[in-house]
Protein backbone atom coordinates (compact mmCIF):
# COMPACT_ATOMS: atom_id res chain seq x y z
CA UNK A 1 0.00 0.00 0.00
CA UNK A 2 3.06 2.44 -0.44
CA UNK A 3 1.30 4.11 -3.57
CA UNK A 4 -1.30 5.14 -1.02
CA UNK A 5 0.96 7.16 1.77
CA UNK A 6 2.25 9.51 -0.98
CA UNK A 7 -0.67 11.08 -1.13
CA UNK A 8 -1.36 11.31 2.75
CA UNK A 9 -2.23 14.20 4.46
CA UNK A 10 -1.58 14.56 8.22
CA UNK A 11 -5.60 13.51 9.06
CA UNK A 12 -4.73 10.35 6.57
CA UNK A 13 -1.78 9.44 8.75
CA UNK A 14 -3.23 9.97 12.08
CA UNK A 15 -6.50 7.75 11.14
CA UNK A 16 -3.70 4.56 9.70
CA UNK A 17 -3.36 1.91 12.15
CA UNK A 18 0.57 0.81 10.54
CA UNK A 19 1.20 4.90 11.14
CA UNK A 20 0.12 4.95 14.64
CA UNK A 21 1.40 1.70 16.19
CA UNK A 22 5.24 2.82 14.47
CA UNK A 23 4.72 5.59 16.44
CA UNK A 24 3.56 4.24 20.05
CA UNK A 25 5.21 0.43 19.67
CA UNK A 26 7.86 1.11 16.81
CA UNK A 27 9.55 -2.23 15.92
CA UNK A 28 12.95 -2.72 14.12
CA UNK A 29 10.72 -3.27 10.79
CA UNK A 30 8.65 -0.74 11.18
CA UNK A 31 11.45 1.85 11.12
CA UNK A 32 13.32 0.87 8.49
CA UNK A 33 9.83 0.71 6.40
CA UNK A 34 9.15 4.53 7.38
CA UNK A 35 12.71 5.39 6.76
CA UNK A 36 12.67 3.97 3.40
CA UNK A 37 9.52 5.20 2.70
CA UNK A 38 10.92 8.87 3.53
CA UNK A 39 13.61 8.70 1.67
CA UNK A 40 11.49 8.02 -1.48
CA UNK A 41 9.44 10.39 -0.79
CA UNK A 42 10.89 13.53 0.76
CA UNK A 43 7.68 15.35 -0.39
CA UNK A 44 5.56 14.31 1.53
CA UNK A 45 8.37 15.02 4.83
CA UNK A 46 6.23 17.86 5.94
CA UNK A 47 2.63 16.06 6.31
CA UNK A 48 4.48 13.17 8.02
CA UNK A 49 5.92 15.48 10.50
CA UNK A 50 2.87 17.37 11.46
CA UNK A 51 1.22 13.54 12.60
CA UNK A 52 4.69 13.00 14.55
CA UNK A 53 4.35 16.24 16.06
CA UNK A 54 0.37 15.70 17.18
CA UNK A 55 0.74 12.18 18.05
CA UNK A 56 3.92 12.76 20.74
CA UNK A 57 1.41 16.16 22.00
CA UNK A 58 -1.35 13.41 22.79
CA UNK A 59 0.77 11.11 23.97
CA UNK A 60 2.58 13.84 26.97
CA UNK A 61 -1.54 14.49 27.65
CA UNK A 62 -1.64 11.34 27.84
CA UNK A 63 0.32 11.12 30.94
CA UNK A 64 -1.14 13.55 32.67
CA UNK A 65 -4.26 12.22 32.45
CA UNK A 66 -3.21 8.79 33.29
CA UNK A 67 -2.05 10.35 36.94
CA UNK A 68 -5.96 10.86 37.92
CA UNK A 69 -6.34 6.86 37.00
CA UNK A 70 -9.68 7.36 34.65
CA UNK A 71 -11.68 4.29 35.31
CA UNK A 72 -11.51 2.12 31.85
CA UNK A 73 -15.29 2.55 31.24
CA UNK A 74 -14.74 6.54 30.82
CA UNK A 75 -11.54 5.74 28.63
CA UNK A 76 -14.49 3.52 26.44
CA UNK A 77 -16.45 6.32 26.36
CA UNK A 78 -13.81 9.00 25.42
CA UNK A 79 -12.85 6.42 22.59
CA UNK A 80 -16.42 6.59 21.53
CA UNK A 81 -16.17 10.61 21.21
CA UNK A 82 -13.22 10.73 19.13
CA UNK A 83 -14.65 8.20 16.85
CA UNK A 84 -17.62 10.88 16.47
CA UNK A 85 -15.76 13.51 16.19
CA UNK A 86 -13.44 12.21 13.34
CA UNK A 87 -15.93 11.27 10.41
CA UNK A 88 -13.19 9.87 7.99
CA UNK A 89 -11.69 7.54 11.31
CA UNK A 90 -10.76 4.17 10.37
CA UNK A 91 -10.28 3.01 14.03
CA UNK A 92 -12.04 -0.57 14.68
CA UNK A 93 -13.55 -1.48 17.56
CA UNK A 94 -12.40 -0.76 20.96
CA UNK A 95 -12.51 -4.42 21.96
CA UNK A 96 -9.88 -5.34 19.33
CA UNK A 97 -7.23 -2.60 20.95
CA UNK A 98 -4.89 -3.02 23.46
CA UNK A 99 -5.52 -0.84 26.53
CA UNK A 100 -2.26 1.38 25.61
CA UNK A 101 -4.28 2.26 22.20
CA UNK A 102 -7.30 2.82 23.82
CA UNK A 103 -5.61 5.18 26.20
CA UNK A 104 -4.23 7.02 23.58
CA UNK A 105 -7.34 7.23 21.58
CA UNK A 106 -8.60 8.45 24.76
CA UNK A 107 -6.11 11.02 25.61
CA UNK A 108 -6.48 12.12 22.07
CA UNK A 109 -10.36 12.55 22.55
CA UNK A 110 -9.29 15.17 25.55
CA UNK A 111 -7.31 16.94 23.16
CA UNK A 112 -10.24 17.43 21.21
CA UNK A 113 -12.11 18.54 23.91
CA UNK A 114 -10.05 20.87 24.95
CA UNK A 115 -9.48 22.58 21.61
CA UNK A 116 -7.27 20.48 19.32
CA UNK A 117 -9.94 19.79 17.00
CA UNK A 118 -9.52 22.93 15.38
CA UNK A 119 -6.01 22.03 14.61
CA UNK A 120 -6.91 18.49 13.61
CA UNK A 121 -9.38 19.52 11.19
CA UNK A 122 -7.27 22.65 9.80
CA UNK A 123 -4.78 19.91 8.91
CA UNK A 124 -7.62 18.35 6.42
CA UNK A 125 -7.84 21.43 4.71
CA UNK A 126 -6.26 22.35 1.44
CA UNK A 127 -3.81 25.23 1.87
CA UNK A 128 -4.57 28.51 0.05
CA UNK A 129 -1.76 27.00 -2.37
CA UNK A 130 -3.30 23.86 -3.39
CA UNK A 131 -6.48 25.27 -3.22
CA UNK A 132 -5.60 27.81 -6.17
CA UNK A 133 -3.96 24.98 -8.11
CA UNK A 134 -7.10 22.89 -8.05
CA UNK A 135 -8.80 25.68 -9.90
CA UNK A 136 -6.11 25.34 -13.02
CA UNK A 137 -7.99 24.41 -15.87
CA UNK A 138 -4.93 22.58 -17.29
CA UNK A 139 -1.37 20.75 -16.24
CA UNK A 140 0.68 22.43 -14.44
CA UNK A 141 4.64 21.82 -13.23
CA UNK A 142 5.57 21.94 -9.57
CA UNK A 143 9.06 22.30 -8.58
CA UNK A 144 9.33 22.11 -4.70
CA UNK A 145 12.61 22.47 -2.53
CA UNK A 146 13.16 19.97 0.40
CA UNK A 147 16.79 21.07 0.66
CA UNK A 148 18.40 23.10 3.04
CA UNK A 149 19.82 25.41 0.36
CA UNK A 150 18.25 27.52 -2.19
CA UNK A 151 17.37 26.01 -5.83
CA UNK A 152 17.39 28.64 -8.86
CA UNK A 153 14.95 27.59 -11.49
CA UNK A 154 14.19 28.90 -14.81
CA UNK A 155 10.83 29.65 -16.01
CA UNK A 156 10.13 29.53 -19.95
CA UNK A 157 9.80 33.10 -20.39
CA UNK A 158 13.52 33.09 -19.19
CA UNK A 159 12.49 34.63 -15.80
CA UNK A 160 14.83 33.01 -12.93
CA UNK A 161 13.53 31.98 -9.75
CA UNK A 162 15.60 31.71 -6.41
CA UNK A 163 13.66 29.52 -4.28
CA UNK A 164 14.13 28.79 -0.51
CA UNK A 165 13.83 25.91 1.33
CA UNK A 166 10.39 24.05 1.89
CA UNK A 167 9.14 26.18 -0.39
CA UNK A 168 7.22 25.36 -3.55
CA UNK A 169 6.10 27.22 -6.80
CA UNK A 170 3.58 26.13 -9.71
CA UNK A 171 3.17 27.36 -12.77
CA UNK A 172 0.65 25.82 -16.08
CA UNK A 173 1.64 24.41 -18.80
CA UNK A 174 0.87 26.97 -20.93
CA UNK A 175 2.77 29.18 -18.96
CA UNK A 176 3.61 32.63 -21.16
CA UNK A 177 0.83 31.88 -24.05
CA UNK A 178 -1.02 34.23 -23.03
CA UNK A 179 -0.55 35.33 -19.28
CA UNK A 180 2.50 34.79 -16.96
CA UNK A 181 1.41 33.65 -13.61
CA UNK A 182 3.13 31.56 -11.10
CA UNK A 183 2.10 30.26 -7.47
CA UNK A 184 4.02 30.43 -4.91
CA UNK A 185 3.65 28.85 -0.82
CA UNK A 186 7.25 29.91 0.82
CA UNK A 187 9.39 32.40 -0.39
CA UNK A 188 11.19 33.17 -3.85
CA UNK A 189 13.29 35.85 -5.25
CA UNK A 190 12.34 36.56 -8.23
CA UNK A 191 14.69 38.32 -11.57
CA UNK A 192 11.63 38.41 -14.20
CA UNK A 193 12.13 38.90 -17.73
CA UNK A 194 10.25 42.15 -18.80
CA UNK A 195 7.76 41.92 -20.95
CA UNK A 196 5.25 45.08 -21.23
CA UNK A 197 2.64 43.00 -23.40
CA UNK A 198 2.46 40.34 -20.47
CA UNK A 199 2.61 41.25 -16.85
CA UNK A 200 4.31 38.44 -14.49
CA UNK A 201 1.82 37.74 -11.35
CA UNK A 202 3.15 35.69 -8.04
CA UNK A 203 0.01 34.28 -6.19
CA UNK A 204 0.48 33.90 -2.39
CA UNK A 205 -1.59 33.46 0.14
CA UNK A 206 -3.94 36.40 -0.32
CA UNK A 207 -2.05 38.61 -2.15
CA UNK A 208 -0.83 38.87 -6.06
CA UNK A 209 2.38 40.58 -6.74
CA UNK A 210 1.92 41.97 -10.19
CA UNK A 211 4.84 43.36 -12.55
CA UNK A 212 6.36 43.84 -15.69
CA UNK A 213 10.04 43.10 -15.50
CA UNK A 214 12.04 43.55 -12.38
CA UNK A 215 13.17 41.96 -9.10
CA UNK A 216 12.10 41.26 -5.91
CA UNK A 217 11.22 38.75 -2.94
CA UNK A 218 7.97 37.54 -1.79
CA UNK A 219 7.66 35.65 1.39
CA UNK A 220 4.30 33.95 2.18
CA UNK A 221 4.29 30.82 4.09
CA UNK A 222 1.27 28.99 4.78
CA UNK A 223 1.74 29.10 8.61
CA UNK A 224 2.89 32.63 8.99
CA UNK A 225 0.17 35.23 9.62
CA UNK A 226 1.79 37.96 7.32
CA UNK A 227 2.67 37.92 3.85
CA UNK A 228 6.43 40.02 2.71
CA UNK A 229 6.93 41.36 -0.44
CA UNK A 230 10.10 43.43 -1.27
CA UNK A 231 11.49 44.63 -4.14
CA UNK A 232 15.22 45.18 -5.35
CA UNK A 233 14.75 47.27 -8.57
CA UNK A 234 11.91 48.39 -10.80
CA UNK A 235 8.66 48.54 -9.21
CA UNK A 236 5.45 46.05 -8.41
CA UNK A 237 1.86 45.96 -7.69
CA UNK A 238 0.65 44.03 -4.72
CA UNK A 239 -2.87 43.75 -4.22
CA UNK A 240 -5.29 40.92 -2.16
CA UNK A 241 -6.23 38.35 -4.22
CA UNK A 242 -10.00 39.13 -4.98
CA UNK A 243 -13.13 36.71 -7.03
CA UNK A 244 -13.01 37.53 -11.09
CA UNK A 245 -16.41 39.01 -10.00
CA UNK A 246 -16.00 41.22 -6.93
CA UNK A 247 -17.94 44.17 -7.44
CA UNK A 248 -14.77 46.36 -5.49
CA UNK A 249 -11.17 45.73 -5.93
CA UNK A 250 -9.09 46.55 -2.28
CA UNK A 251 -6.83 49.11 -3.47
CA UNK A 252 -3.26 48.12 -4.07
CA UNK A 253 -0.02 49.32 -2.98
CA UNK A 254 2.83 50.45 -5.10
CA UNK A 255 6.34 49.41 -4.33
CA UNK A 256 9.56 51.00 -5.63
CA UNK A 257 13.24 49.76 -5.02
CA UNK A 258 14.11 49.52 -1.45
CA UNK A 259 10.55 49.50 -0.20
CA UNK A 260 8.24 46.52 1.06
CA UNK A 261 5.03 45.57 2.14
CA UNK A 262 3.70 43.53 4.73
CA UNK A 263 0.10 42.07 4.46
CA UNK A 264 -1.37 41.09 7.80
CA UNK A 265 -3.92 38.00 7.29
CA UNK A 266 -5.94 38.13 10.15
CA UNK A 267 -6.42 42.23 10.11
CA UNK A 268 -6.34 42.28 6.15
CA UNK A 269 -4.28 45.13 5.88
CA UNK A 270 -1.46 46.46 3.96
CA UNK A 271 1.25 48.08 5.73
CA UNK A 272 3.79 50.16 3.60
CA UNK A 273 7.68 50.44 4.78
CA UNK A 274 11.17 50.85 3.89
CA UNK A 275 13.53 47.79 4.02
CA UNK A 276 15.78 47.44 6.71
CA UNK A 277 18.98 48.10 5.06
CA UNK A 278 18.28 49.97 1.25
CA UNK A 279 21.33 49.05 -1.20
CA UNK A 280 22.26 51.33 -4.21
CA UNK A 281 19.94 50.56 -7.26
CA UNK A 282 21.69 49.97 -10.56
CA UNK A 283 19.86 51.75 -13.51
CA UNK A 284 20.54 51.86 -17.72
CA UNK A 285 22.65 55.03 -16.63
CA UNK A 286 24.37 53.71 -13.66
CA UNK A 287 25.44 50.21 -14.42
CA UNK A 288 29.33 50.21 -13.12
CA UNK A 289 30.15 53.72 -11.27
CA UNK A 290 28.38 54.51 -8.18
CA UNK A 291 28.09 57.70 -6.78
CA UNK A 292 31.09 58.72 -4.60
CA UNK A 293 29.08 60.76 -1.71
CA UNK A 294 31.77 62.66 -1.81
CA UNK A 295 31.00 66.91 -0.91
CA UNK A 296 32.60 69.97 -0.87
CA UNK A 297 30.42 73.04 -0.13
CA UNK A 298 27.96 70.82 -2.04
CA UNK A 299 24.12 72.25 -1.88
CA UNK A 300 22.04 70.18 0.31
CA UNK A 301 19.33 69.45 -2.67
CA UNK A 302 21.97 68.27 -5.14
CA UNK A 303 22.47 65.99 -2.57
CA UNK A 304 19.27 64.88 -1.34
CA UNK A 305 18.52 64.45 -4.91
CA UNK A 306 21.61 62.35 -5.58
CA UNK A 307 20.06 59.80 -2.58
CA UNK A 308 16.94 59.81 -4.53
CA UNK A 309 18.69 58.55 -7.36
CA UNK A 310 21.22 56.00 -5.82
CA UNK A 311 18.35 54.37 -3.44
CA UNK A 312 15.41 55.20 -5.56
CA UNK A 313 13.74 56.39 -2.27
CA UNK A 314 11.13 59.43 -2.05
CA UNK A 315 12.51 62.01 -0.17
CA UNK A 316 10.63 65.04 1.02
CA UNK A 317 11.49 68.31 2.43
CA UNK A 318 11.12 71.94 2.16
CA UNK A 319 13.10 72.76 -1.10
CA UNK A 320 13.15 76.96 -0.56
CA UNK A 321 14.41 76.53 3.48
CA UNK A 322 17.32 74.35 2.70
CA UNK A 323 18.18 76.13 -0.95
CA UNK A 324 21.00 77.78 0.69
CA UNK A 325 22.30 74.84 2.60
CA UNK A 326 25.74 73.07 1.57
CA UNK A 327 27.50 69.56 2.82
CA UNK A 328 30.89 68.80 3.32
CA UNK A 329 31.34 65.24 4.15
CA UNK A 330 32.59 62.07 3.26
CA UNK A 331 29.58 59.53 3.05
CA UNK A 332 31.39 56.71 0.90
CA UNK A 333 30.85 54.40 3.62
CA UNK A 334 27.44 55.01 5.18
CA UNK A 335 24.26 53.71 5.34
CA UNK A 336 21.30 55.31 3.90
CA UNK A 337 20.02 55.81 7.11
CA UNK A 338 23.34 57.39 8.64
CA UNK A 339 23.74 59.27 5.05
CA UNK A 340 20.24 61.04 6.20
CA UNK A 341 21.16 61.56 10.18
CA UNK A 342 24.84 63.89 8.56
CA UNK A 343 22.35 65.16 6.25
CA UNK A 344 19.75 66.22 9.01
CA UNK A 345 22.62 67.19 11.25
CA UNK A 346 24.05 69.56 9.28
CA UNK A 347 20.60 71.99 8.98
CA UNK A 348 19.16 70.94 12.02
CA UNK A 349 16.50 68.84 11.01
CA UNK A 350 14.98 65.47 11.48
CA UNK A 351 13.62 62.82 9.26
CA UNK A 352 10.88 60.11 9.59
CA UNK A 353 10.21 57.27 7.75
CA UNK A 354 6.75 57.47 6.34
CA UNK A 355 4.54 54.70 3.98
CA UNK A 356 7.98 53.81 2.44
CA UNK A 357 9.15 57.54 2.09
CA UNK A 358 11.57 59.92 3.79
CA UNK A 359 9.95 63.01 5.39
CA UNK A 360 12.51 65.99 6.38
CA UNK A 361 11.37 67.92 9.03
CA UNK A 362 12.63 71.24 9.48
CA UNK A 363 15.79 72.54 9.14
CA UNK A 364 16.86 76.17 7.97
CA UNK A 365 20.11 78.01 6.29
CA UNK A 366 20.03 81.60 6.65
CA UNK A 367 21.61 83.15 2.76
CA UNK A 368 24.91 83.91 2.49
């Protein structure tokens, strides 16, 4: 029955009698059956876990319970509830188990009581990542990383994907026909081919990432409650994933280089930032030579403006109160951040980082 476990689910493994007495009796053939069977399929490592994981939770209940000596006919009746409560169980009869099955049965029906269900039956439920490949009206290829480093794959549009361990990405068959559109559960960095004719969208979780040709990283595992996306160059759309037939579209957010956004699932809301350590962005003009940061009685907006174009950052401040104000410094090795704090220094002002812009507060030069 091998052919069967590659396609369990954690509910299919903790419902499989060979599954559950490995993991409360394990014998010397037992292990080297699950070992083998792991090693031939590393794909399904993750399910497998989660029914370790719940099994060894029941089983430390387990012991606690067994301390207030629960007389066997409320252990038969506790078996009794957790064959209720599971519909799909495949558990025989209690008269056919040995008391250390019934017992866990038991402490597992406890569990339930006290909550677990809702984690049992969440791990029965598609992820938002299969779900959306069910809904492909044709093939589709899967590539999926169970190593500990990251795999780069190439899409057929020539786009290149750098994807990070336990993470997976899907994308049809027909990929770049007529729409470019890729799933993703886990996180990828992304270096997309531009094409202007067919925008390049990453599905995950509830958002879509939508752009033309550029990079950037989108993090979106299915248990983590927040959904990253941050780009590197050019600039992206990222929007909630909304029905073909919503009647309103949530309003996106734009990114530009050096900015991200973080999507919180369970508020549903988009929250706009800088990263946490912008890097100079190359453009068509400024492929080899970056900027020295090098100033000599330089005006403060020539340099301000020079930021703008190294980081590709938004920076605001009053132009006509700081026309008169010059720099000299040596920022060659600086941060962005510690380029704006000599910056803000030398006119007495302050910054603030606002919805993935800089905001210059203050600051005067009287005219020479």
């Amino acid at each position: 029955m091998e052919h069967v476990y590659e396609t369990f689910l954690t509910a299919d493994f903790l419902t499989d009698d060979a599954f559950v007495h490995h993991q409360l009796e394990p014998t010397p053939q037992s292990t080297q059956f699950w070992d083998s069977w792991l090693a031939k399929y590393p794909h399904r490592q993750t399910e497998y876990q989660k029914a370790v994981d719940f099994v060894a939770s029941i089983r430390l209940g387990l012991t606690a319970y067994a301390q207030t000596n629960l007389p066997e006919e409320t252990i038969l009746q506790l078996l009794t509830r957790i064959q209720q409560t599971n519909a799909q169980t495949r558990l025989t009869q209690p008269t056919v188990r040995s008391l250390g099955w019934m017992r866990w049965a038991a402490a597992a029906a406890v569990f339930l009581a006290l909550g677990v269900g809702f984690w049992w039956k969440t791990t029965q439920r598609p992820t938002l990542y299969e779900q959306q490949l069910a809904t492909l009206p044709n093939a589709f290829s899967e590539k999926t990383n169970t190593s500990p480093h990251v795999q780069t794959i190439q899409l057929p549009d020539q786009s290149v994907v750098s994807l990070a361990p336990e993470s997976r990405i899907s994308y049809p068959a027909n990929f770049g026909q007529q729409n470019r559109t890729v799933y993703l559960s886990g996180e990828a960095a992304f270096s997309v081919t531009r094409n202007s004719e067919k925008p390049f969208l990453v599905h995950a979780n509830e958002v879509v990432t939508k752009v033309l040709g550029t990079r950037f990283t989108v993090r979106a595992f299915a248990g983590e409650d927040r959904v990253q996306v941050q780009v590197q160059s050019g600039q992206v759309s990222v929007y909630r994933n909304e029905p073909t037939n919503a009647s309103v579209r949530q309003k996106g957010v734009m990114l530009m280089p050096n900015q991200r956004v973080v999507f919180n699932r369970e508020t549903d809301q988009f929250d706009k930032m800088l990263v946490d350590a912008p890097t100079l962005v190359l453009t068509p003009t400024r492929q080899k030579k970056a900027p020295s940061f090098v100033y000599n009685d330089t005006p403060i907006p020539q340099v301000l403006q020079e930021l703008i174009e190294a980081y590709g950052i938004d920076i605001r401040y009053n132009k006509e109160a700081l026309a008169n104000c010059q720099l000299n410094s040596s920022m060659t090795n600086e941060s962005f951040e510690q380029k704006l704090t000599i910056v803000c220094a030398t006119v007495g002002a302050t910054y603030e980082i606002i919805d993935g812009q800089v905001i210059i507060n203050g600051g005067n030069c009287q005219p020479q």
